[in-house]
Protein backbone atom coordinates (compact mmCIF):
# COMPACT_ATOMS: atom_id res chain seq x y z
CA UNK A 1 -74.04 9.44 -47.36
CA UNK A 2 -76.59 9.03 -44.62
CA UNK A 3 -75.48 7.63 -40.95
CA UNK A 4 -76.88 4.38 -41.29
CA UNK A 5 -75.30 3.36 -45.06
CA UNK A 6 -71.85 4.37 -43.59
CA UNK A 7 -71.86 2.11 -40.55
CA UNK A 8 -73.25 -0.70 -43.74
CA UNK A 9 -70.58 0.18 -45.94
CA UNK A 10 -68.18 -0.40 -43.30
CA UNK A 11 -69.36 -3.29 -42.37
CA UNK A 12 -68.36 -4.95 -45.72
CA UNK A 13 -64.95 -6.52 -45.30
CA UNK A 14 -62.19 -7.64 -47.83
CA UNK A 15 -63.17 -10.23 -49.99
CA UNK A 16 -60.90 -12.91 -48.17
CA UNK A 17 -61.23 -11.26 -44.32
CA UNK A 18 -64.37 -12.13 -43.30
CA UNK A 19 -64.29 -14.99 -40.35
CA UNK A 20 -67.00 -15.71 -38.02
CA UNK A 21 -68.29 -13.50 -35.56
CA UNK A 22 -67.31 -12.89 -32.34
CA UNK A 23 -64.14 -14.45 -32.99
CA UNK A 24 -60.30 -12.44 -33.84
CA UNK A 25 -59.85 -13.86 -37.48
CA UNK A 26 -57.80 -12.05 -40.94
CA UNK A 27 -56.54 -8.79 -39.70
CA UNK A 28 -57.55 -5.72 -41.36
CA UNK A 29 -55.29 -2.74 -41.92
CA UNK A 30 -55.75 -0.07 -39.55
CA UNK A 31 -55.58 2.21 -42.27
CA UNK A 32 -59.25 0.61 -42.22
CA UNK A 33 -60.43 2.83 -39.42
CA UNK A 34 -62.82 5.63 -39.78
CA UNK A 35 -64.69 7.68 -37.38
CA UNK A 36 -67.96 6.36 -37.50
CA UNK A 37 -66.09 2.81 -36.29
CA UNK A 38 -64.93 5.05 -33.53
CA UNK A 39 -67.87 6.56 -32.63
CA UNK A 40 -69.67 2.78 -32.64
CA UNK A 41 -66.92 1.85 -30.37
CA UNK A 42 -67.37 4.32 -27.48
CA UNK A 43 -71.17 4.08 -27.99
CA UNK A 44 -70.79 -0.17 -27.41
CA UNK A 45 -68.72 0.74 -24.68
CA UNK A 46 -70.70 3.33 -22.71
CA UNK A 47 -73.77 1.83 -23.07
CA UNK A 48 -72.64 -1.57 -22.40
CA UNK A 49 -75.15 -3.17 -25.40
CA UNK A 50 -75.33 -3.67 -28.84
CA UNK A 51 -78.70 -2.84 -28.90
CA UNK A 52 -78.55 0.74 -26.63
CA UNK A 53 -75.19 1.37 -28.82
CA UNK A 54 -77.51 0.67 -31.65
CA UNK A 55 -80.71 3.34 -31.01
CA UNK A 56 -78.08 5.72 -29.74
CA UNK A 57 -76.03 5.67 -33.38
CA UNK A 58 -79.58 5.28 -35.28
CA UNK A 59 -78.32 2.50 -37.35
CA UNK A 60 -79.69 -1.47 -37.17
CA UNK A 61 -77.96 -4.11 -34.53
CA UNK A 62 -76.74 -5.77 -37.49
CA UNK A 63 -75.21 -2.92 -38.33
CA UNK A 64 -73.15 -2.43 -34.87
CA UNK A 65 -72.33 -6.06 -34.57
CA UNK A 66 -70.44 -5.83 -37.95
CA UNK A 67 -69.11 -3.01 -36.90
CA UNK A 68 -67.91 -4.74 -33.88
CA UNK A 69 -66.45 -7.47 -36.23
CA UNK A 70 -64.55 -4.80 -38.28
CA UNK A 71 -63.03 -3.52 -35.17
CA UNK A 72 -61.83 -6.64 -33.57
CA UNK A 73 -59.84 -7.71 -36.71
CA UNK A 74 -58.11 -4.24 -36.76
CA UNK A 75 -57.20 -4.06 -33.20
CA UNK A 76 -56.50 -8.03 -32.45
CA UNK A 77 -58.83 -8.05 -29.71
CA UNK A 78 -62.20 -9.06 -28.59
CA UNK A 79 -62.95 -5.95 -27.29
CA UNK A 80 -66.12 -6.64 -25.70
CA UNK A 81 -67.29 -10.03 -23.86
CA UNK A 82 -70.37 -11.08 -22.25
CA UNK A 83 -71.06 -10.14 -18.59
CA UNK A 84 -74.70 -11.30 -17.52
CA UNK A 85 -77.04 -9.45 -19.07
CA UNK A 86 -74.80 -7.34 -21.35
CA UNK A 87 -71.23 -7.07 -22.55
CA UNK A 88 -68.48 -5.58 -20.92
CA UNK A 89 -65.03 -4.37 -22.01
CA UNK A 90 -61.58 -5.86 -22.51
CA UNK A 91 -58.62 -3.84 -20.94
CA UNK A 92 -57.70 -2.55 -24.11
CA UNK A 93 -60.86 -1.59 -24.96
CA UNK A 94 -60.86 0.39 -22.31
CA UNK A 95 -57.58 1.68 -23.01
CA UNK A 96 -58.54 2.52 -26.14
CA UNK A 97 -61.64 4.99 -25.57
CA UNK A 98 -59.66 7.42 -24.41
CA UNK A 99 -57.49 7.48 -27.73
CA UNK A 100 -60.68 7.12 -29.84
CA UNK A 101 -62.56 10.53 -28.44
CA UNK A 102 -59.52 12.24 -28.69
CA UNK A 103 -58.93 10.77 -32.35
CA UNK A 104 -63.09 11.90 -33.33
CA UNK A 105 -61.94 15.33 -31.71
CA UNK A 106 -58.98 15.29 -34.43
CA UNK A 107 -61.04 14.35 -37.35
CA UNK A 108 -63.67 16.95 -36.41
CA UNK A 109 -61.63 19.94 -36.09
CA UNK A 110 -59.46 18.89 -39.26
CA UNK A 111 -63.36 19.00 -40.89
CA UNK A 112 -63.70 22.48 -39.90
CA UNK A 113 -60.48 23.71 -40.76
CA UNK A 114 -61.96 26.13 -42.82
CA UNK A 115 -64.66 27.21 -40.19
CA UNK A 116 -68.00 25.46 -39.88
CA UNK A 117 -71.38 26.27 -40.70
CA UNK A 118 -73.93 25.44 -38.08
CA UNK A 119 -76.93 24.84 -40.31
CA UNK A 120 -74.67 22.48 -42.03
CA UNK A 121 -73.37 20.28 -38.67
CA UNK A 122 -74.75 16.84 -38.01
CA UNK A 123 -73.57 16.06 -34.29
CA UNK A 124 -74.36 15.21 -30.82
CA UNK A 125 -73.71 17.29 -27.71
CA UNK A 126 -73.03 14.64 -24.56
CA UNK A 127 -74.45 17.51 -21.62
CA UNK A 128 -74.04 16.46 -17.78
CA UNK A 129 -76.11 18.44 -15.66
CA UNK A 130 -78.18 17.84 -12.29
CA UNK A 131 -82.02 18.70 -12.73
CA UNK A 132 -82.04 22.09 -11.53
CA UNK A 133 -79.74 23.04 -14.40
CA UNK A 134 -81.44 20.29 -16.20
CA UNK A 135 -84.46 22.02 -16.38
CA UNK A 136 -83.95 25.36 -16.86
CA UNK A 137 -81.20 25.77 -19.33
CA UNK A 138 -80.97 22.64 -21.84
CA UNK A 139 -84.64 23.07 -22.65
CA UNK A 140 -84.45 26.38 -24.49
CA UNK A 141 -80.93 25.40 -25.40
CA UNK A 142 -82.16 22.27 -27.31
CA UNK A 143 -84.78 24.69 -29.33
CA UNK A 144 -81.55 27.56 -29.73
CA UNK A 145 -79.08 24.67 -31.36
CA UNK A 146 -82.02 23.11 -33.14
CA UNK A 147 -82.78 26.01 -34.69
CA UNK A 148 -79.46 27.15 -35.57
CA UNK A 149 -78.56 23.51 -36.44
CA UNK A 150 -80.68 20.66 -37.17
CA UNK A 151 -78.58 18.13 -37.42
CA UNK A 152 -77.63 18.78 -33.86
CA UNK A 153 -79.12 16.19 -31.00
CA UNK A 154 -78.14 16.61 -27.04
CA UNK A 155 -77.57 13.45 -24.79
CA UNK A 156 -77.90 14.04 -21.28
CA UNK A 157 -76.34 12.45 -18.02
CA UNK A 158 -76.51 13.09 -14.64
CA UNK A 159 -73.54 15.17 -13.43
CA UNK A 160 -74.11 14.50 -9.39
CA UNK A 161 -71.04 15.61 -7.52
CA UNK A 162 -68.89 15.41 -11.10
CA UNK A 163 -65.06 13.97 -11.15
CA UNK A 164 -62.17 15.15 -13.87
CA UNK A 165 -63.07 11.54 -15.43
CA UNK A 166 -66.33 12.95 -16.58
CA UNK A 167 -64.58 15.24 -18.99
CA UNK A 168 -61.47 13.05 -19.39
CA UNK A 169 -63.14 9.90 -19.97
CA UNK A 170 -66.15 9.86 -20.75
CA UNK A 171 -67.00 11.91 -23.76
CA UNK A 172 -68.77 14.74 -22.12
CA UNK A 173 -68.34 18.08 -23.96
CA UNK A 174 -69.97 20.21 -21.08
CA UNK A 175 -70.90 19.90 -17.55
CA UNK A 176 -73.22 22.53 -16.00
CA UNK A 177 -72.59 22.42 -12.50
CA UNK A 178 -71.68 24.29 -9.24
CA UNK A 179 -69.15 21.98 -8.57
CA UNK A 180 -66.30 22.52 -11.04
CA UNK A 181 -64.03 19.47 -10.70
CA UNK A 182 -60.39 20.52 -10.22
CA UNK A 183 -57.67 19.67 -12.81
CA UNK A 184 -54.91 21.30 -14.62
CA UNK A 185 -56.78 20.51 -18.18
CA UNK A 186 -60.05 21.40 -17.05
CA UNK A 187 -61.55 25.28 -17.57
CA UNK A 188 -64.41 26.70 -16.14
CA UNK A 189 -66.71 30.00 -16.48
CA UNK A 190 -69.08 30.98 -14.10
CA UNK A 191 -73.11 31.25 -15.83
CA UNK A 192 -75.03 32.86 -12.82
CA UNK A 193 -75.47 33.19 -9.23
CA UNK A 194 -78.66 32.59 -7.40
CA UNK A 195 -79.68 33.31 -3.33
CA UNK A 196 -81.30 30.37 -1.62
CA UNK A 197 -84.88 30.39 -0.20
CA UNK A 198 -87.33 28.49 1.25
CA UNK A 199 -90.30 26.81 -0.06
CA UNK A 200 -93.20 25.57 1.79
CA UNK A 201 -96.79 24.77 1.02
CA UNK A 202 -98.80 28.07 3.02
CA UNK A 203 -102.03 25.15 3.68
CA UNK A 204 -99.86 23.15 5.78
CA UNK A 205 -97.24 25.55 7.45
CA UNK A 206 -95.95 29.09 7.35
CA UNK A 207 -92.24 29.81 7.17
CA UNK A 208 -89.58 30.28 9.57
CA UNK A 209 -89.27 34.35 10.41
CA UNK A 210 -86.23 34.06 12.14
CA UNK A 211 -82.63 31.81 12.37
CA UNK A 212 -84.03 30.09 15.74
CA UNK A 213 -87.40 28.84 13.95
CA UNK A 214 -85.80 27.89 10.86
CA UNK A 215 -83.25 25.90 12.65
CA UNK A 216 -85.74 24.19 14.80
CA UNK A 217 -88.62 23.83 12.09
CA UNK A 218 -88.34 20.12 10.09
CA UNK A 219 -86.58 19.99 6.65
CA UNK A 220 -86.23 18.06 3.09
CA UNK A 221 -82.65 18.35 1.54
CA UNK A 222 -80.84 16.78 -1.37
CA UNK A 223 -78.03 13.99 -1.03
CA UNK A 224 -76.69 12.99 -4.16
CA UNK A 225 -75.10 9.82 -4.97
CA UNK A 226 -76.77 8.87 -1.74
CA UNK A 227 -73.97 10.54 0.44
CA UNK A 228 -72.88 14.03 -0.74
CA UNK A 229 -75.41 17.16 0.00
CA UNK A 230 -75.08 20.37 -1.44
CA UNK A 231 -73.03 23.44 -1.11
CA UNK A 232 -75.29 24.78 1.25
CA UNK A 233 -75.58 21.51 3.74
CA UNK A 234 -71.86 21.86 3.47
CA UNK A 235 -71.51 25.53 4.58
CA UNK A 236 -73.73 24.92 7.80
CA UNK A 237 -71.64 22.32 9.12
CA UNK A 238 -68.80 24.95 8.63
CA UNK A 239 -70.79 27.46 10.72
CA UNK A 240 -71.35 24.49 13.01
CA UNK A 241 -75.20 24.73 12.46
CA UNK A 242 -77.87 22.10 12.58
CA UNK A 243 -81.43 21.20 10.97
CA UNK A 244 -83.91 18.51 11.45
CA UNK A 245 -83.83 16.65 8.48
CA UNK A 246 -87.21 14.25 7.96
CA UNK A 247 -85.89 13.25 4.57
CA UNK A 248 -83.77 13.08 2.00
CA UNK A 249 -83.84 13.05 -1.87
CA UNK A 250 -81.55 12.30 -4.90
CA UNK A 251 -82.77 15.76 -6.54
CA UNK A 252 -84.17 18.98 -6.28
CA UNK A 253 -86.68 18.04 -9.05
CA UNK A 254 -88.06 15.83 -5.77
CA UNK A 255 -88.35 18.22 -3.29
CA UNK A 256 -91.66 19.18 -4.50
CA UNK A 257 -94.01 15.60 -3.50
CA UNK A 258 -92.33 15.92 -0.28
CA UNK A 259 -93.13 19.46 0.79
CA UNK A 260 -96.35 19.59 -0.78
CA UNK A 261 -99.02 18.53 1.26
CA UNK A 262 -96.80 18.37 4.83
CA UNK A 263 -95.37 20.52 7.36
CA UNK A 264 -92.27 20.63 5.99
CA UNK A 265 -89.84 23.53 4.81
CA UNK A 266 -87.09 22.92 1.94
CA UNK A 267 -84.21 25.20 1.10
CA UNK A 268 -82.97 25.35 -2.34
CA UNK A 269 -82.12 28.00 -5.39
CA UNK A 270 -85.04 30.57 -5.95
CA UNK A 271 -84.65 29.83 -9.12
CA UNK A 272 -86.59 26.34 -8.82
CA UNK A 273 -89.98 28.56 -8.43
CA UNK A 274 -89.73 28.77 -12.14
CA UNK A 275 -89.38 24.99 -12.58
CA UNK A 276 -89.90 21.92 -10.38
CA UNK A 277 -91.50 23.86 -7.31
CA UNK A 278 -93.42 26.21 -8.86
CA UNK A 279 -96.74 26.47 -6.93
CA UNK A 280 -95.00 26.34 -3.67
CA UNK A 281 -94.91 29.09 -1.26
CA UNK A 282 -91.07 31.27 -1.12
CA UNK A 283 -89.94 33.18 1.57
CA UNK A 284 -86.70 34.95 1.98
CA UNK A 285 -83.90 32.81 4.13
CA UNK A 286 -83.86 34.71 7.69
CA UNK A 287 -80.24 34.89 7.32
CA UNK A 288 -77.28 35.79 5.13
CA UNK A 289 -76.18 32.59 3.27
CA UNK A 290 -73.67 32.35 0.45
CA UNK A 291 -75.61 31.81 -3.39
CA UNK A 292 -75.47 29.17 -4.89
CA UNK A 293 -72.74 30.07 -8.30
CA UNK A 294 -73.09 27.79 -11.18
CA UNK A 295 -70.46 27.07 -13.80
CA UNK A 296 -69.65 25.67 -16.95
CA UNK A 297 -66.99 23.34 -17.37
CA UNK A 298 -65.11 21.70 -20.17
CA UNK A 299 -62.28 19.91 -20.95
CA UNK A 300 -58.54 21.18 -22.82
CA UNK A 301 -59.28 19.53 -25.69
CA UNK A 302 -62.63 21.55 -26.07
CA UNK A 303 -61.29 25.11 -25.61
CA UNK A 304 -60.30 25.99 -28.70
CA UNK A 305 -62.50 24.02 -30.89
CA UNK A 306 -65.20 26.50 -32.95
CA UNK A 307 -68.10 24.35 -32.85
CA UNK A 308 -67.62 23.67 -28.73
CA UNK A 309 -67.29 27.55 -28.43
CA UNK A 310 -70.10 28.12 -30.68
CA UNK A 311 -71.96 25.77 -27.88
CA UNK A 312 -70.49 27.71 -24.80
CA UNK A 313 -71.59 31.03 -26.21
CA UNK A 314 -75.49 29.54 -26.91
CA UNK A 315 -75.42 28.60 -23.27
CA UNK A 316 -74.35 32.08 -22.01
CA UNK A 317 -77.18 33.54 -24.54
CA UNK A 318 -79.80 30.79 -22.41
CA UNK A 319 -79.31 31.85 -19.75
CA UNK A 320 -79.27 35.61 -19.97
CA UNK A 321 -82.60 34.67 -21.69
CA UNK A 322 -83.83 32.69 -18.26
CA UNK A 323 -82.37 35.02 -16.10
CA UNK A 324 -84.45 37.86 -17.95
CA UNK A 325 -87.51 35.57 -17.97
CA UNK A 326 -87.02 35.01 -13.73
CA UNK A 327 -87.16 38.83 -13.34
CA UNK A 328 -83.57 39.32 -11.71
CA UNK A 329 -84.77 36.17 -9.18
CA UNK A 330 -80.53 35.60 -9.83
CA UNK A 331 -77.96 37.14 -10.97
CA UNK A 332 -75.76 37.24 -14.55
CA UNK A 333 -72.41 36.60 -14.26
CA UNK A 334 -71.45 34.94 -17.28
CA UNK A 335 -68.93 37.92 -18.38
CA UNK A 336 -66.97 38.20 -15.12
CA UNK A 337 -65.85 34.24 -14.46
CA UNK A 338 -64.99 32.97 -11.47
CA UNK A 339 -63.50 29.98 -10.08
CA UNK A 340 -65.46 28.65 -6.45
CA UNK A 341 -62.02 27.74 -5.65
CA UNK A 342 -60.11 31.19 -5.80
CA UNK A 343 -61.35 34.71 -4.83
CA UNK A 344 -61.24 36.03 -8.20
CA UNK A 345 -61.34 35.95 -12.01
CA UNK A 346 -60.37 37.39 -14.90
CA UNK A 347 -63.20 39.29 -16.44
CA UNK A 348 -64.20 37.79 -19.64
CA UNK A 349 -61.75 34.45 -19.56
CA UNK A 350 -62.87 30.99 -18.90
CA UNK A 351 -60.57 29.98 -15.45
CA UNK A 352 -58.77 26.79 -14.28
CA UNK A 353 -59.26 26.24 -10.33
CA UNK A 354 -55.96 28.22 -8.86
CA UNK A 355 -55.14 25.09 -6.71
CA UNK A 356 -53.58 23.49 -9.61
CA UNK A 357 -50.92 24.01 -12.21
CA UNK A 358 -51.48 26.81 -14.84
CA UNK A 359 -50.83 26.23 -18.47
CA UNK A 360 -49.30 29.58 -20.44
C-alpha cells in the first residue's frame, strides 16, 4: 500500500463519526491509531502547516486535514489552532509529540524484529548538521544510503550550537557536530579531527607569518545563532587573546564572499579547502591551536536500534572516504571515541559526556 492511499484510507471514518471539520465531534477508539497518523502529527506540528506537513509526507492537503480530523476525535482535542499565518499547537499536542516519536520508534523496531533489509526500507533520516559538516559528509552519504536503500530520503536542519531537546524533542536521529550536547541519555562518537588554518585571497593580501601579525591583521569569523562563535573564538578568550574582527557570519559556507576579493584573513577547518573555500589561498596557523574534533551524536532510544546503527556505521564509512579523498588534510578517529568533555574514551564505544550520570 503506497504512502499516499494509507494516509486516504485513514482518512475514512466510521460510518456514523464523521462531524465537521475543525471541530471535536464522535470519538473514535484509540485503538484507531496507526503510525502514519503519528507521523502526520509531528510533521503538522514541526512544520507548523498543513500544506509544508503535506509536501513533507508526499500525500495531498486533503489528505492531512482528514488526517487531522481523525486525530482530534481520538485524542478529544483540537490539537492545532490558527496563529497568523499558520497553525500552532495545543498543550497537549505538544505533550503528545514526545509520546508519538517514541511510539513510531516502537512500531519500527517491532517491524524489524527479525532484522531488516536495507534495500527493502522506506524511511526518512531527520540529520542536523552546520554547513561545514553539511557539505562534506551528507552529500556522499545521501548517494551511500540511496544506493543501499532507495526508499531512504534525508531531511536536514541546522544544528547551530545544538541543545539535548534536539534529540529529545524534536525527532532528530543524528546530529553531526563538535558540540555534543550533554545529557545522561545522549551518546556520542567522535568522526575526525581537523587543524585550523587560514584562508586568504593571495591578490589582495598575504598571510600572517607569525602570532604578532596574525593577531594584528583584520579577520572574518562565524557567530551562530547571532551570539555564540566557535570552539576556536572560545579558546582565545581562554588564552586571553584578541583579533580584529571586521565581520561576522552565520556560517562557514559564508566566509568565502567576504574574504574573497578584500584584505581580509579567516580562520576555519582545513578541511573547508575541499568545499565552500576552495580557491582561496591556506597557510598554516603560526601557532599551536587545539583541532577542531567532530562528533556524532544520538539519542538512547537510537542506540540499539539496527537500522540507526546501520546509519552510524555509513557515516563512519563517509568519512573515512572524505578523509582519504582530503589527502590526510585531518585526521580519522572514528574507532577511538572521545568525549570533548573528558580526557579519554573507550576505544571502539560510542561515550556519554563524563559530567553526567552513567547508565550500566
Amino acid at each position: 500500500m503506497s504512502f499516499m492511499n494509507a494516509f486516504d484510507r485513514s482518512a475514512r471514518a466510521p460510518r456514523g463519526a464523521r462531524g465537521q471539520e475543525g471541530t471535536v465531534s464522535t470519538l473514535l477508539d484509540p485503538l484507531d491509531l496507526d503510525g502514519h497518523l503519528l507521523e502526520l502529527l509531528l510533521a503538522v506540528l514541526e512544520e507548523g502547516s498543513v500544506t509544508r506537513a503535506a509536501e513533507r509526507l508526499g500525500v495531498t492537503q486533503s489528505a492531512v486535514s482528514h488526517g487531522l480530523v481523525r486525530l482530534r476525535r481520538i485524542c478529544g482535542d483540537e490539537l492545532f489552532v490558527k496563529s497568523g499565518r499558520g497553525i500552532a499547537p495545543t498543550a497537549l499536542a505538544a505533550e503528545l509529540a514526545g509520546r508519538a516519536r517514541q511510539l513510531i520508534d516502537d512500531l519500527r523496531a517491532f517491524g524489524r524484529a527479525a532484522g531488516f533489509d536495507p534495500a527493502r526500507l522506506v524511511q526518512t533520516f531527520t540529520i542536523a548538521a552546520n554547513d561545514l559538516q553539511r557539505d562534506l559528509l551528507l552529500p556522499p552519504l545521501l548517494r551511500r544510503l540511496r544506493a543501499a536503500a532507495p526508499g531512504v530520503t534525508l531531511r536536514v536542519l541546522p544544528s547551530n550550537a545544538p541543545q539535548p531537546s534536539l534529540l529529545r524533542d524534536e525527532g532528530c536521529h543524528l546530529v553531526v557536530t563538535p558540540r555534543p550536547p550533554q545529557g545522561s541519555d545522549i551518546f556520542q562518537k567522535r568522526l575526525f579531527e581537523d587543524r585550523h588554518v587560514v584562508f586568504y585571497d593571495p591578490a589582495h593580501t598575504q598571510p600572517p607569518r607569525t602570532q604578532a601579525a596574525w593577531l594584528a591583521a583584520e579577520h572574518v569569523s562565524v557567530l551562530y545563532d547571532g551570539r555564540r562563535g566557535l570552539h576556536f573564538d572560545e579558546w582565545l578568550l581562554s588564552e586571553g587573546l584578541q583579533r580584529p574582527l571586521v565581520a561576522a557570519v552565520p556560517g562557514m559556507a559564508a566566509l568565502a564572499s567576504l574574504v574573497r576579493g578584500g584584505p581580509w584573513i579567516a580562520t576555519a577547518p582545513s578541511l573547508l579547502a575541499e568545499g565552500a573555500l576552495r580557491g582561496l589561498g591556506v597557510a598554516e596557523l603560526p601557532f599551536a591551536a587545539p583541532p577542531l574534533r567532530m562528533y556524532a551524536v544520538w539519542h538512547l532510544r537510537h542506540q540499539a536500534d539496527p537500522v540507526m546503527r546501520w546509519l552510524r556505521a555509513e557515516l563512519e564509512a563517509v568519512v573515512t572516504e572524505v578523509l582519504a579523498r582530503a589527502g590526510g588534510a585531518a585526521s580519522n578517529t572514528a574507532t577511538t571515541p572521545r568525549v570533548a568533555s573528558s580526557r579519554s574514551g573507550t576505544p571502539g564505544r560510542p561515550t556519554r559526556p563524563r559530567s553526567t550520570r552513567r547508565h550500566p
